[in-house]
N, C-alpha and C. Protein backbone atom coordinates (compact mmCIF):
# COMPACT_ATOMS: atom_id res chain seq x y z
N UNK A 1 95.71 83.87 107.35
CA UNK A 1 96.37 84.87 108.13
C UNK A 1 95.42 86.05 108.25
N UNK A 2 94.91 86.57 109.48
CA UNK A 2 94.26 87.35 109.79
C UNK A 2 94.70 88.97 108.99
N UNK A 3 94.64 89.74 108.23
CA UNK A 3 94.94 91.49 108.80
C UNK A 3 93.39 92.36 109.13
N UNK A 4 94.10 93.26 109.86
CA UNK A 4 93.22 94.27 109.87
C UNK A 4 93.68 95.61 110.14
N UNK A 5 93.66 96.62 109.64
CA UNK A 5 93.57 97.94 109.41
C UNK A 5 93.09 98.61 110.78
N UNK A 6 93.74 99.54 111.97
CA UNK A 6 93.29 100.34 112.90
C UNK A 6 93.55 101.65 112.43
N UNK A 7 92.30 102.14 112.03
CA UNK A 7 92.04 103.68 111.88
C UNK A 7 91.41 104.72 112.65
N UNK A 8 91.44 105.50 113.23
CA UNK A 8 90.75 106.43 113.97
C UNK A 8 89.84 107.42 112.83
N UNK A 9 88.81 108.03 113.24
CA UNK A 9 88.11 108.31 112.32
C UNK A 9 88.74 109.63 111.66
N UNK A 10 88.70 109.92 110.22
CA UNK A 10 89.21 111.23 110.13
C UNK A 10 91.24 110.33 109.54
N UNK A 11 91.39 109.61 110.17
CA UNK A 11 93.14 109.14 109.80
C UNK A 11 93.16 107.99 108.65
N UNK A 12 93.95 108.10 107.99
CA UNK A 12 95.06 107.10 106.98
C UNK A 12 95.73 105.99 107.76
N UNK A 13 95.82 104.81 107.10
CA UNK A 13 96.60 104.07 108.00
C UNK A 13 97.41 104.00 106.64
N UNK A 14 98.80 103.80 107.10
CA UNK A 14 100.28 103.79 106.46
C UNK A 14 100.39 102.45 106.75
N UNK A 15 99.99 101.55 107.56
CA UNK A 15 100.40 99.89 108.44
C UNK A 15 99.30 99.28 108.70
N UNK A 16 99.76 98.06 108.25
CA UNK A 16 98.66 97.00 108.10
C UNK A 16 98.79 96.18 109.23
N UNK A 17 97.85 95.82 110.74
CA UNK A 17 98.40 94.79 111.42
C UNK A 17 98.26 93.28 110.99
N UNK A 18 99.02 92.33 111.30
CA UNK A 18 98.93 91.01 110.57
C UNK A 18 99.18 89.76 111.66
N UNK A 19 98.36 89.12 112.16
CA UNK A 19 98.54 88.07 113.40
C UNK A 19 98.62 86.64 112.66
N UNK A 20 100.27 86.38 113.35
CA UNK A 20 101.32 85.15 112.40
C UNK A 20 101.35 84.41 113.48
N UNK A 21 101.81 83.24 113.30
CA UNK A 21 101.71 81.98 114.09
C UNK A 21 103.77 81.45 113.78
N UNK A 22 104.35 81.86 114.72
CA UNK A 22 105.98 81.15 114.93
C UNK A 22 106.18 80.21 115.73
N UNK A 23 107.31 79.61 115.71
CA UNK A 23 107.49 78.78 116.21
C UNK A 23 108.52 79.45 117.44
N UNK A 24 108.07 78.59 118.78
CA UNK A 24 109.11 79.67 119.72
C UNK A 24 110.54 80.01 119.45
N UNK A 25 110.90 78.95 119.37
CA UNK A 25 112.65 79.11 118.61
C UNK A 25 113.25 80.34 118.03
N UNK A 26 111.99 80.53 116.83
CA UNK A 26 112.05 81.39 116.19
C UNK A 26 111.82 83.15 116.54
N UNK A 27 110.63 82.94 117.54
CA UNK A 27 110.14 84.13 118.21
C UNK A 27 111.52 84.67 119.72
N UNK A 28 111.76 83.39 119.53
CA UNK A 28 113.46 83.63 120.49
C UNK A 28 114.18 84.68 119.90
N UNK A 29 114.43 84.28 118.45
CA UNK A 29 116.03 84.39 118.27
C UNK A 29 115.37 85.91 117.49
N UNK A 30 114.40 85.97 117.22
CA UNK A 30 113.76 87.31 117.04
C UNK A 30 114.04 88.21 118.33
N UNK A 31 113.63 87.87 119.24
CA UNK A 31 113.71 88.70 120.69
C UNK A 31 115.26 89.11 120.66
N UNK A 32 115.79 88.37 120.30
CA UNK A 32 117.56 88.25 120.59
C UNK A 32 117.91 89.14 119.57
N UNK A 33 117.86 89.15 118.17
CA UNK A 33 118.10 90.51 117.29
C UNK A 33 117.40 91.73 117.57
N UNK A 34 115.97 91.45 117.75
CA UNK A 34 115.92 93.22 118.70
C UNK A 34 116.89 93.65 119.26
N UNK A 35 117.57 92.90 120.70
CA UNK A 35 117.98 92.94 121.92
C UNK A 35 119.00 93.56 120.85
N UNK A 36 119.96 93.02 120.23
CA UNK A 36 121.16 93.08 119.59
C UNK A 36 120.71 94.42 118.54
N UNK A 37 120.06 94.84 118.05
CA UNK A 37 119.99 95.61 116.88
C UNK A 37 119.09 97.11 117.85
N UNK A 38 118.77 96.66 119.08
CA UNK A 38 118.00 97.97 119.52
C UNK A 38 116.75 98.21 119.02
N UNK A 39 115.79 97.23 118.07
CA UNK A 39 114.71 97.22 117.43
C UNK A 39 113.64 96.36 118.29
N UNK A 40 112.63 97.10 117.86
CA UNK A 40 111.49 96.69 119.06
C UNK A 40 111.33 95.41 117.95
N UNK A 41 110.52 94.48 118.59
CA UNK A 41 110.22 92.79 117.58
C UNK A 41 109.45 93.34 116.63
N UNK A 42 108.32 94.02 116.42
CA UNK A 42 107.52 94.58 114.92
C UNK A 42 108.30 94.73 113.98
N UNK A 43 109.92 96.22 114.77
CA UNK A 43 110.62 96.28 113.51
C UNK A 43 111.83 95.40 113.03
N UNK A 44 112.17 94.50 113.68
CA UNK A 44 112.88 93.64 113.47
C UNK A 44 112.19 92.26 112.27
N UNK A 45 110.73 92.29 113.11
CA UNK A 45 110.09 91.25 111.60
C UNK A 45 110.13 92.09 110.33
N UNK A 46 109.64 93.35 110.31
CA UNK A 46 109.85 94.04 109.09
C UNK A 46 111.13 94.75 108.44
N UNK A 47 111.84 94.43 109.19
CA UNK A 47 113.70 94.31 108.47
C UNK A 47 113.44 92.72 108.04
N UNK A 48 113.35 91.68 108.98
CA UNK A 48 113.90 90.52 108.17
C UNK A 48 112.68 90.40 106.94
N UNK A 49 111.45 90.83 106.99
CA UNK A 49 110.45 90.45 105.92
C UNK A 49 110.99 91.45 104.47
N UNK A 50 111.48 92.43 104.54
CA UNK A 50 112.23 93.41 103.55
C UNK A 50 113.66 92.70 102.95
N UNK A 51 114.56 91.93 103.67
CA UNK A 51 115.65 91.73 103.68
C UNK A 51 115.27 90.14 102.68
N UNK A 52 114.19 89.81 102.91
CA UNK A 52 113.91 88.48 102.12
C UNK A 52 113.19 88.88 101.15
N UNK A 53 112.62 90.02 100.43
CA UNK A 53 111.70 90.74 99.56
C UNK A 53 113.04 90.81 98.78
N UNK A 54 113.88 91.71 99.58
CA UNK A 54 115.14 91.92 98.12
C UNK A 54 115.82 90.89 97.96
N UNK A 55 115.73 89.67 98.70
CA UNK A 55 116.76 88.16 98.21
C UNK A 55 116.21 87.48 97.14
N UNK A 56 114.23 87.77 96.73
CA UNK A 56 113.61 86.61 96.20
C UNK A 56 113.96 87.03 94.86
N UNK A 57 114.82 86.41 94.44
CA UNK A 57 115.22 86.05 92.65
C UNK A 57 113.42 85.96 92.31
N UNK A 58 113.10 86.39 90.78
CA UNK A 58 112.58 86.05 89.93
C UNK A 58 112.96 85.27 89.03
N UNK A 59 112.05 83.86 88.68
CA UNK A 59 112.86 83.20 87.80
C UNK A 59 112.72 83.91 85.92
N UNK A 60 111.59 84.76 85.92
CA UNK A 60 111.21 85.47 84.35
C UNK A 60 112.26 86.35 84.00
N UNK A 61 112.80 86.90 85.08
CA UNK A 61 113.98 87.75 84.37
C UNK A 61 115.18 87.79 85.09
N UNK A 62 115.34 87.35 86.33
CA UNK A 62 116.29 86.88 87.00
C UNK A 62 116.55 88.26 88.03
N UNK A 63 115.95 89.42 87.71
CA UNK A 63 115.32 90.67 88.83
C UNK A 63 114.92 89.54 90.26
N UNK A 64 114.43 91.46 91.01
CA UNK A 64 114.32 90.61 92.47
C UNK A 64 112.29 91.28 92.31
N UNK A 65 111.99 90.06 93.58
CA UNK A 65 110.66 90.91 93.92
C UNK A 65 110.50 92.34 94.06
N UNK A 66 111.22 92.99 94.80
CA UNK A 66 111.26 94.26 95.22
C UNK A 66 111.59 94.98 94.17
N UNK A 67 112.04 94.93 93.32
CA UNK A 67 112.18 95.78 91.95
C UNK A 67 110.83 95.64 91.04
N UNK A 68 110.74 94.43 91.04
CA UNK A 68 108.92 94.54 90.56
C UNK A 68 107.88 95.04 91.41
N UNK A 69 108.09 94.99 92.77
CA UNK A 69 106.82 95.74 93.64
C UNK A 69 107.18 97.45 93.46
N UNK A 70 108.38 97.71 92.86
CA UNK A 70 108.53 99.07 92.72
C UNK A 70 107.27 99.78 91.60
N UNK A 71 107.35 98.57 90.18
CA UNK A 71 106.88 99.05 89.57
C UNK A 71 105.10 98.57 89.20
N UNK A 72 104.91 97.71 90.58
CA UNK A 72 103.29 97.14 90.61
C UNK A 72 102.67 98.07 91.51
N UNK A 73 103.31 98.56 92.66
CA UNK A 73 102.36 98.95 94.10
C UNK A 73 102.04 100.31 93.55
N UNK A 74 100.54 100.01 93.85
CA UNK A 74 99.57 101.19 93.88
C UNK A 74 98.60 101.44 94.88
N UNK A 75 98.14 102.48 95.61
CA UNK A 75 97.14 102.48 96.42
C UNK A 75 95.74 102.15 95.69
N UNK A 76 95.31 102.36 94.76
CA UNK A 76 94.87 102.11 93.88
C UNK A 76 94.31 100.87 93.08
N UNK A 77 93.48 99.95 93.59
CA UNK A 77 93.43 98.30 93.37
C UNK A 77 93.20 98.27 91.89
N UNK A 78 92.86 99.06 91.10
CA UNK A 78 92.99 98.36 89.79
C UNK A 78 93.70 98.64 88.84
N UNK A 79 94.70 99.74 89.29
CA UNK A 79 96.01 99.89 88.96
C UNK A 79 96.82 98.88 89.29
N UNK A 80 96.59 98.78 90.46
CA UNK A 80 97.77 97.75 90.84
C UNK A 80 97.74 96.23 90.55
N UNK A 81 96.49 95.52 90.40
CA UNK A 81 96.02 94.34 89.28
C UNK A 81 96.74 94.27 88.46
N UNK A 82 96.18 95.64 87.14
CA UNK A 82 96.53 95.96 86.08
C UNK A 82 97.99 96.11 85.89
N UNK A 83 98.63 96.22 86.81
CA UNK A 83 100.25 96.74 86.77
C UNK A 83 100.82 95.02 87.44
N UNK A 84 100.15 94.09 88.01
CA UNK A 84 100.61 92.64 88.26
C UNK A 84 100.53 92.52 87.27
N UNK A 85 99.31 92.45 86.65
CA UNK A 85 99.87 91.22 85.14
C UNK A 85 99.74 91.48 84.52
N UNK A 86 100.56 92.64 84.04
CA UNK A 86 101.62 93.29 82.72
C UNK A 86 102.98 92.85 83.57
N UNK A 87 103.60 92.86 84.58
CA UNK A 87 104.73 92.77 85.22
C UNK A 87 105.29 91.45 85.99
N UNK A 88 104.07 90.89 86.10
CA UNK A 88 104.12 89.80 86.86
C UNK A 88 103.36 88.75 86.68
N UNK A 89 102.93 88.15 85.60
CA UNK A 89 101.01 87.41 85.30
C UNK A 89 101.04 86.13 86.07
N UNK A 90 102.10 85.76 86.24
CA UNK A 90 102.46 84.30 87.26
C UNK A 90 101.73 84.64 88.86
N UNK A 91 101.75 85.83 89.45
CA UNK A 91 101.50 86.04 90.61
C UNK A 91 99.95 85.89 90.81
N UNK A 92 98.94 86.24 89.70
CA UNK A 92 97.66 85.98 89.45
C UNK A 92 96.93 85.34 90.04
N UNK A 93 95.85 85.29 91.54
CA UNK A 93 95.61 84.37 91.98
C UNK A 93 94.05 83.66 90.67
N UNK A 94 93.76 83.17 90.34
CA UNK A 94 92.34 82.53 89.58
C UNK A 94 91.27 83.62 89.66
N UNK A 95 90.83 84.48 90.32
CA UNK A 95 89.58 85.18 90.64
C UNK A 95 90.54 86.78 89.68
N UNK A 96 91.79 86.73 90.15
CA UNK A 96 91.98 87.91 89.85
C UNK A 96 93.11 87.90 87.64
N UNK A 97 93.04 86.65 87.53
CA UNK A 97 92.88 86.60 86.10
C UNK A 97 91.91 86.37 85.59
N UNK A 98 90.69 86.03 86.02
CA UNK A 98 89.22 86.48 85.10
C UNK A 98 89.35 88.03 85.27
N UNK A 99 89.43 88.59 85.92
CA UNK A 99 89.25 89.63 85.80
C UNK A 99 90.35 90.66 84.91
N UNK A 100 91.55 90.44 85.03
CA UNK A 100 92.62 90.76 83.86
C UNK A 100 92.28 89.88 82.61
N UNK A 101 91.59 88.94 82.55
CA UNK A 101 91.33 88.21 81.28
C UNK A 101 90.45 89.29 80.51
N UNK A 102 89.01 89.41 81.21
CA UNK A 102 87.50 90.01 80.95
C UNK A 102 88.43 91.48 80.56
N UNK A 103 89.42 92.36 81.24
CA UNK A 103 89.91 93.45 80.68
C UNK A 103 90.67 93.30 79.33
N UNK A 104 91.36 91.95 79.09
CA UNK A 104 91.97 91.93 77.86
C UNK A 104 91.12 92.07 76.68
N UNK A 105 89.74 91.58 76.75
CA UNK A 105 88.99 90.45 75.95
C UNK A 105 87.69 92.40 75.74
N UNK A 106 88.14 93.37 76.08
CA UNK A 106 86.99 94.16 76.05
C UNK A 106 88.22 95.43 75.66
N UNK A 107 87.44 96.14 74.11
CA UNK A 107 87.95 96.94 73.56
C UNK A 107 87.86 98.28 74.43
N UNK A 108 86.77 98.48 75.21
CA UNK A 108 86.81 99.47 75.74
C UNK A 108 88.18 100.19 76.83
N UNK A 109 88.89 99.04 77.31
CA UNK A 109 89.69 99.23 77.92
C UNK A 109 91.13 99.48 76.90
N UNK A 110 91.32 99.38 75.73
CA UNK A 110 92.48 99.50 74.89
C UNK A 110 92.64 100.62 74.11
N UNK A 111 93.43 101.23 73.69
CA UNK A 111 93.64 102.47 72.24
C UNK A 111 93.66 101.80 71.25
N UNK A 112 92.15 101.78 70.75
CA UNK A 112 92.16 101.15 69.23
C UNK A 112 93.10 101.88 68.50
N UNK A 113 93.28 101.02 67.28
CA UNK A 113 94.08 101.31 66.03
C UNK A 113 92.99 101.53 65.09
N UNK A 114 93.48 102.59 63.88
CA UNK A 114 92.58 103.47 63.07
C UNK A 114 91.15 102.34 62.38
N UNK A 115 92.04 101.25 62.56
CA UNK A 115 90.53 100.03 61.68
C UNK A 115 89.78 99.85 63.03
N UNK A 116 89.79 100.54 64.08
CA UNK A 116 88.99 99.90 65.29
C UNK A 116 89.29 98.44 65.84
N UNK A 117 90.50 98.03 65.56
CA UNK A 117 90.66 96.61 66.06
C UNK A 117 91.79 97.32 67.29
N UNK A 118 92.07 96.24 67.95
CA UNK A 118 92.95 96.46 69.34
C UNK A 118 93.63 95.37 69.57
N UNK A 119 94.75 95.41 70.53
CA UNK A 119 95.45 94.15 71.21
C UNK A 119 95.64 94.84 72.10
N UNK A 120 96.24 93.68 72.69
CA UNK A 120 96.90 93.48 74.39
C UNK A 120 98.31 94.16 74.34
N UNK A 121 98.50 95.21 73.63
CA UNK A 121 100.01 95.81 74.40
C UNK A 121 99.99 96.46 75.17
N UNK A 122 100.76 96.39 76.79
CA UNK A 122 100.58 97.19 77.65
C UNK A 122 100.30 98.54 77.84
N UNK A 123 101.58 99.00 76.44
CA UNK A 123 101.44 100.31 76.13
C UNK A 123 100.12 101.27 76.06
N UNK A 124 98.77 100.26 75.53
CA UNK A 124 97.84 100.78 75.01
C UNK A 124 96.75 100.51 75.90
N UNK A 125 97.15 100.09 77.19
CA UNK A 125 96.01 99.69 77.71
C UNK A 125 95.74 101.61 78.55
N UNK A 126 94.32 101.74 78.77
CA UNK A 126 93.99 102.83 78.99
C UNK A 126 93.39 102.97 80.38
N UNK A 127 94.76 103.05 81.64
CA UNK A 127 94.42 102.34 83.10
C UNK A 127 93.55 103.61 83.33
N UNK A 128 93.22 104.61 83.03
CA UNK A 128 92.22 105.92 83.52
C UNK A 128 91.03 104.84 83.03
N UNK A 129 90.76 104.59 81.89
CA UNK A 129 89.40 103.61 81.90
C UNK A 129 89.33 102.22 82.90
N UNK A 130 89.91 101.73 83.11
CA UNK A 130 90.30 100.90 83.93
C UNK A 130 89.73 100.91 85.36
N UNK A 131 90.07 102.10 86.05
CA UNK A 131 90.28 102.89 87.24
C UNK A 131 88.06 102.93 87.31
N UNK A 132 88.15 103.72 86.12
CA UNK A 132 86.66 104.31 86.19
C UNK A 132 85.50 103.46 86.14
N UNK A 133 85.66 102.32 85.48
CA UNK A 133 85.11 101.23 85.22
C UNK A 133 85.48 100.06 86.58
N UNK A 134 85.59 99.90 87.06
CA UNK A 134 86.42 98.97 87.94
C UNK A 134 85.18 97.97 88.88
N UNK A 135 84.48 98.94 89.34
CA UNK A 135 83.12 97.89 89.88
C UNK A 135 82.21 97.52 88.82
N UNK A 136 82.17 98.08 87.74
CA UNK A 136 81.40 97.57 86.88
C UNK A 136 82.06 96.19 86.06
N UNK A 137 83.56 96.54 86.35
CA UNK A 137 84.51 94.97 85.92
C UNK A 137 83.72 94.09 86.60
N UNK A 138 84.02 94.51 88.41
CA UNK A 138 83.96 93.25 89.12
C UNK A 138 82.35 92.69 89.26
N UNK A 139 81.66 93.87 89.35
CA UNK A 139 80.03 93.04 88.89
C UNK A 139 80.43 92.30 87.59
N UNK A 140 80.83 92.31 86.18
CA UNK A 140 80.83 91.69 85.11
C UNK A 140 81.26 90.36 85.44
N UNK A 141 83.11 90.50 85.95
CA UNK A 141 83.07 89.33 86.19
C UNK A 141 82.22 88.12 87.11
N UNK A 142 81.97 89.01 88.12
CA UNK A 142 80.98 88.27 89.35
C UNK A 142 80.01 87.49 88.26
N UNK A 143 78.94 88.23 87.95
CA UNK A 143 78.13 87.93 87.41
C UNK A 143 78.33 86.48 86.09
N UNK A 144 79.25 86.34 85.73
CA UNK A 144 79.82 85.43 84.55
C UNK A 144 80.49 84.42 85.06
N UNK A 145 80.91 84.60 86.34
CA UNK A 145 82.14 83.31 86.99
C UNK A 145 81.50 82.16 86.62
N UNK A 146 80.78 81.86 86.00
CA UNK A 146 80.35 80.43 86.26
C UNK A 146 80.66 79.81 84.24
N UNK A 147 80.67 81.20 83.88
CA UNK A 147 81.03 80.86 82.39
C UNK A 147 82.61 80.19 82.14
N UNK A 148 82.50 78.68 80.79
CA UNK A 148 83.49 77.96 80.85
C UNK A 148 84.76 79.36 79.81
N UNK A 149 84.19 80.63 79.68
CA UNK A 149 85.15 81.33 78.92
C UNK A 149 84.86 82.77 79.41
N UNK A 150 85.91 83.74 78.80
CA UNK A 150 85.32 84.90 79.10
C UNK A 150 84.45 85.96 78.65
N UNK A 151 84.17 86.44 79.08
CA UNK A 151 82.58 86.83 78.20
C UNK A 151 82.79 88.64 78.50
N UNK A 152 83.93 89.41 76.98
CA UNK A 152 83.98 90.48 76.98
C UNK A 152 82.45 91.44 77.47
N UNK A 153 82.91 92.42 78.00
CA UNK A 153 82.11 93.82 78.35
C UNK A 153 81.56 94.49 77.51
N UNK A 154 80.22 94.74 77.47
CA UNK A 154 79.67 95.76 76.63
C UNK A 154 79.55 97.13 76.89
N UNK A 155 78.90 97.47 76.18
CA UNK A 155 78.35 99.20 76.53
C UNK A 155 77.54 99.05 77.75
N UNK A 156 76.70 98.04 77.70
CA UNK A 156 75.32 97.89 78.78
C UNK A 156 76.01 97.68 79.88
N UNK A 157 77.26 96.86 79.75
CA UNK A 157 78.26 96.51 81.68
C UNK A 157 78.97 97.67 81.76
N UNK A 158 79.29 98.58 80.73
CA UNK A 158 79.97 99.80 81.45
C UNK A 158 79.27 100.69 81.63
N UNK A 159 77.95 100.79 81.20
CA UNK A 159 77.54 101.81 81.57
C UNK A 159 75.90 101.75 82.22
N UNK A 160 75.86 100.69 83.24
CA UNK A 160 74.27 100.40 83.45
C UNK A 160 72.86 101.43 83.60
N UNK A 161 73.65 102.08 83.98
CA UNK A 161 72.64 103.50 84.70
C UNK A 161 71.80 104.36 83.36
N UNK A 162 72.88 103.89 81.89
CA UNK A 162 72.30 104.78 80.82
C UNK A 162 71.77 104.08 79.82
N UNK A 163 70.01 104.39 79.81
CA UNK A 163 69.92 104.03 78.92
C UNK A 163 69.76 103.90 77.33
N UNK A 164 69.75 103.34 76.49
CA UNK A 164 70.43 103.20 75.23
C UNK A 164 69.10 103.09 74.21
């Protein structure tokens, strides 16, 4: 599925355009709820695409999608990663759990405890490091994809420019 972003220079885009493939039937009875609801066809797909966001049951807690996109969506891409899978880890496509893996697996991203050891509680993960570090993640992981495991972050991947 195609998107692309129309910005004028200097502007924000709030809307993403997205070119979908229907079946006429369907692009009918779309025309026909505009007609009936007074909604041009854009906003009529984005009522029925909202109206099926709040129907989709989760099977992990029996919540809806839309109550979890409340508490995932960020403008922000590695917040919003970071906030999938603490909230959602099933949604994970493969490229983007090496990369929540490589963040679990690297102390720098956690609030150690007084012996310097760490875990994975959400609570403690430290998304301002996260945020700041974030291309130096995705060079790490880039660079490692081919490894059969994950291969935590050092000082040298977070901080290339300084040397030691």
């Amino acid at each position: 599925m195609a998107t692309k972003t129309s910005k004028r220079t200097g502007e924000t885009s709030t809307t993403v355009a997205v070119g979908i493939r229907i079946d006429p039937k369907i692009k009918f009875a779309l025309d026909i709820m505009g007609r009936l609801q007074k909604r041009s066809l854009t906003a009529v797909i984005e009522w029925a695409i909202s109206n099926a966001i709040a129907q989709q049951s989760l099977d992990f807690d029996g919540g809806t999608l839309s109550s979890v996109l409340d508490k995932v969506w960020s403008t922000d891409e590695s917040a919003r990663l970071a906030k999938l899978a603490i909230h959602m880890p099933e949604a994970l496509t493969y490229d983007e759990l090496r990369i929540w893996e490589t963040i679990k697996a690297t102390s720098y991203f956690w609030l150690e405890y007084s012996d310097g050891s760490f875990d994975n509680d959400p609570n403690r993960l430290m998304l301002d490091r996260v945020r700041r570090a974030w291309k130096e993640t995705i060079d790490h992981v880039e660079k490692h994809k081919m490894s059969p495991t994950i291969v935590p972050m050092t000082a040298d991947d977070l901080m290339p420019d300084i040397p030691f």
